[in-house]
C-alpha atoms as a PDB file:
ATOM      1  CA  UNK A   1       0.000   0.000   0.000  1.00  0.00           C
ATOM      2  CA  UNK A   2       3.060   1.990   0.658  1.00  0.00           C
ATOM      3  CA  UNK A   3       4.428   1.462  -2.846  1.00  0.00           C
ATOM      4  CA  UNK A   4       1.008   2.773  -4.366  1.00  0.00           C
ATOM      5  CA  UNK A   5       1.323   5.820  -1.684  1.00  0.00           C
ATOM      6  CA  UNK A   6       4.061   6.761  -2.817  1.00  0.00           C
ATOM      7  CA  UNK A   7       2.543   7.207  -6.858  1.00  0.00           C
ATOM      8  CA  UNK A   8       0.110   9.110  -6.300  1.00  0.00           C
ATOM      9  CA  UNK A   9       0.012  12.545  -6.137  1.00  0.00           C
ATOM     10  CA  UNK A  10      -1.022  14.622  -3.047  1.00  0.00           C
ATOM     11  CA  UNK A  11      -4.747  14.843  -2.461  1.00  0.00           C
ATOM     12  CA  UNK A  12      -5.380  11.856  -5.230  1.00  0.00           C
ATOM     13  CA  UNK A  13      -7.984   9.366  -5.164  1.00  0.00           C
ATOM     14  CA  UNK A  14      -7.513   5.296  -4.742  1.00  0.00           C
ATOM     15  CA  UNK A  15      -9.982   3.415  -5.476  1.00  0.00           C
ATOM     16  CA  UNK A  16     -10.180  -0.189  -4.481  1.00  0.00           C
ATOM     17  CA  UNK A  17     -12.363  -2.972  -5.395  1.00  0.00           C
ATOM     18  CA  UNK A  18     -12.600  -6.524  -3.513  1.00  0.00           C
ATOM     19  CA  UNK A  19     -14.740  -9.261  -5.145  1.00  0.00           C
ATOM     20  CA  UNK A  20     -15.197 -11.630  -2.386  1.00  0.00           C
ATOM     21  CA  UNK A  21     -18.900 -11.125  -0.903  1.00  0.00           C
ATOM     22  CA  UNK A  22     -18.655 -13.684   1.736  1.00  0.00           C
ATOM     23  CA  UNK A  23     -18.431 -11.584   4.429  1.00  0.00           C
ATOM     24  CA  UNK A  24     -21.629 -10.028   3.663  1.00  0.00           C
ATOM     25  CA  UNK A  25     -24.338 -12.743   5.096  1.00  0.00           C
ATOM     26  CA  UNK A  26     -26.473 -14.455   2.102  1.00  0.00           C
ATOM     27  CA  UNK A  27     -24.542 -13.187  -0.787  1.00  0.00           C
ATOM     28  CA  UNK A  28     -22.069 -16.299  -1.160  1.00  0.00           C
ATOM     29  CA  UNK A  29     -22.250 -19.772   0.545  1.00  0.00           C
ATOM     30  CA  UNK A  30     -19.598 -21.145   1.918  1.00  0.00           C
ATOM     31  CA  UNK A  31     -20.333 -24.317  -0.697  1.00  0.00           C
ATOM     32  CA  UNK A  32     -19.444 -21.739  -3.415  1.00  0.00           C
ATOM     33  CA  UNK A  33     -16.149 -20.721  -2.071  1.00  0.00           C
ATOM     34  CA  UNK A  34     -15.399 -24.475  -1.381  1.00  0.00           C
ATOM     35  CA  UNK A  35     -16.270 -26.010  -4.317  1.00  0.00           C
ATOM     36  CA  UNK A  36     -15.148 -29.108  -5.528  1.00  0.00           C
ATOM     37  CA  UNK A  37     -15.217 -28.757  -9.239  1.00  0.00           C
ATOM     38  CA  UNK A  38     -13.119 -25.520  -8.751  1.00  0.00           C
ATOM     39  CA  UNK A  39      -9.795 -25.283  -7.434  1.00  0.00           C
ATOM     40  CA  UNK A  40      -9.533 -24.598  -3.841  1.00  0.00           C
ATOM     41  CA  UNK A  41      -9.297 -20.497  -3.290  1.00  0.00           C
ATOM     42  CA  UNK A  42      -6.611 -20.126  -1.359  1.00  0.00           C
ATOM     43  CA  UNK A  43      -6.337 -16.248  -0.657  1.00  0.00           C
ATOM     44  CA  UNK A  44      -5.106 -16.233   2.572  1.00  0.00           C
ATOM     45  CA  UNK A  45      -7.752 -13.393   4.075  1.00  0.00           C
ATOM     46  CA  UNK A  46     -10.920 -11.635   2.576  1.00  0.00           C
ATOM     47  CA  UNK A  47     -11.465  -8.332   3.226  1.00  0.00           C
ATOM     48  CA  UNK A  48     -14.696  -6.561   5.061  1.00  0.00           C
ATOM     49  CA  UNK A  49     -15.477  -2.576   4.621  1.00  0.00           C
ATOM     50  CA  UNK A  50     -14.189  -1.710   8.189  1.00  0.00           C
ATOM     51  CA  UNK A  51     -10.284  -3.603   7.635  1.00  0.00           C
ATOM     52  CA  UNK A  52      -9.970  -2.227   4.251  1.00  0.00           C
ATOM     53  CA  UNK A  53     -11.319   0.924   5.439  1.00  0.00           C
ATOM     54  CA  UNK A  54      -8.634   0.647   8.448  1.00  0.00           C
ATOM     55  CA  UNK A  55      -5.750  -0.464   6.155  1.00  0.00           C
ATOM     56  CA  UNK A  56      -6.193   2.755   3.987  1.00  0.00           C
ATOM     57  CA  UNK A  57      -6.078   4.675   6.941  1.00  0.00           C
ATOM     58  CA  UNK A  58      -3.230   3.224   8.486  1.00  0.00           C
ATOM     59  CA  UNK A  59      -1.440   3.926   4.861  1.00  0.00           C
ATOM     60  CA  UNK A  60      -2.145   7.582   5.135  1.00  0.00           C
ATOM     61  CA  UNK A  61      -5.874   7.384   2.806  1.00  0.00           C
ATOM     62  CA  UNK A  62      -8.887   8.780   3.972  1.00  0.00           C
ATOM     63  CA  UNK A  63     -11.895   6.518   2.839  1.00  0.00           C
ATOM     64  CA  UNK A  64     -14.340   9.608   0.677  1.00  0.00           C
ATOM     65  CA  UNK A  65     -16.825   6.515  -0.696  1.00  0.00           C
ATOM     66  CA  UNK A  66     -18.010   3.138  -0.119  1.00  0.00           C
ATOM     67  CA  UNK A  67     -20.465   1.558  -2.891  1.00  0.00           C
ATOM     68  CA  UNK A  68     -23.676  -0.052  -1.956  1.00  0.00           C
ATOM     69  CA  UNK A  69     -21.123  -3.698  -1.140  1.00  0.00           C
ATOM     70  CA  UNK A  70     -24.218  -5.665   0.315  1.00  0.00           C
ATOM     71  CA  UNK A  71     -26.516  -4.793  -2.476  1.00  0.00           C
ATOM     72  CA  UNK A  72     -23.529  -5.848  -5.047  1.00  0.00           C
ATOM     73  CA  UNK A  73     -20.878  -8.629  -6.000  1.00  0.00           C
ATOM     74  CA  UNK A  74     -17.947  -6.156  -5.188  1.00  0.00           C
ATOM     75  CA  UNK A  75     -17.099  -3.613  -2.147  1.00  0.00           C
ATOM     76  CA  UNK A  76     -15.638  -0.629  -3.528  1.00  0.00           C
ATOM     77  CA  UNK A  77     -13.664   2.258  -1.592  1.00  0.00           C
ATOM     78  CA  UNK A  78     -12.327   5.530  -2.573  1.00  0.00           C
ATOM     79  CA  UNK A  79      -9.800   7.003  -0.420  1.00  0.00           C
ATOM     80  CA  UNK A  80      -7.456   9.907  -0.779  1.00  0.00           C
ATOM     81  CA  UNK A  81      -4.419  10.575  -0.198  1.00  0.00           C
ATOM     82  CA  UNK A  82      -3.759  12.205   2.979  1.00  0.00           C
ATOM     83  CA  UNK A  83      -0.328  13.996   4.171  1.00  0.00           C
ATOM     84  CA  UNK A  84      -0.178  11.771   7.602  1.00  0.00           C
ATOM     85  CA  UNK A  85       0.714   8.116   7.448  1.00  0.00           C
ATOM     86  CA  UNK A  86      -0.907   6.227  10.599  1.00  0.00           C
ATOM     87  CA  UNK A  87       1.457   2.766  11.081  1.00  0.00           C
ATOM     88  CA  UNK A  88       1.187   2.679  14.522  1.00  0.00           C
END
């Protein structure tokens, strides 16, 4: 997150996307996600709106937008760059 900091410009926007729903009750089933037709998905954490949220922050973004994640397939944040980094 540092790396992308560090190209953007002061005061620019980030935006992120994450595709995994299953944090967000009723939108994927576990059965989807461990599938056995598909290979295993082995992305070692999934991301909800208040780590990703907390991770921008901590990277010196300020969160400006969050999409509609629990009516959609995606969760979507735009942050922006901030002049304080936060890796305490």
């Amino acid at each position: 997150m540092l790396d992308i900091r560090r190209h953007i410009k002061d005061g620019g926007l980030l935006v992120v996307a994450e595709s995994s729903r299953l944090l967000v009750p009723f939108k994927k089933s576990l059965a989807d996600l461990l599938n056995k037709q598909h290979p295993a998905d082995t992305h070692p954490f999934y991301w909800s709106k208040n780590s990703l949220s907390a991770l921008l922050k901590c990277a010196g973004f300020e969160p400006v937008a969050v999409n509609r994640y629990f009516d959609s397939d995606i969760l979507a944040i735009v942050a922006k760059k901030k002049n304080k980094i936060y890796l305490e």
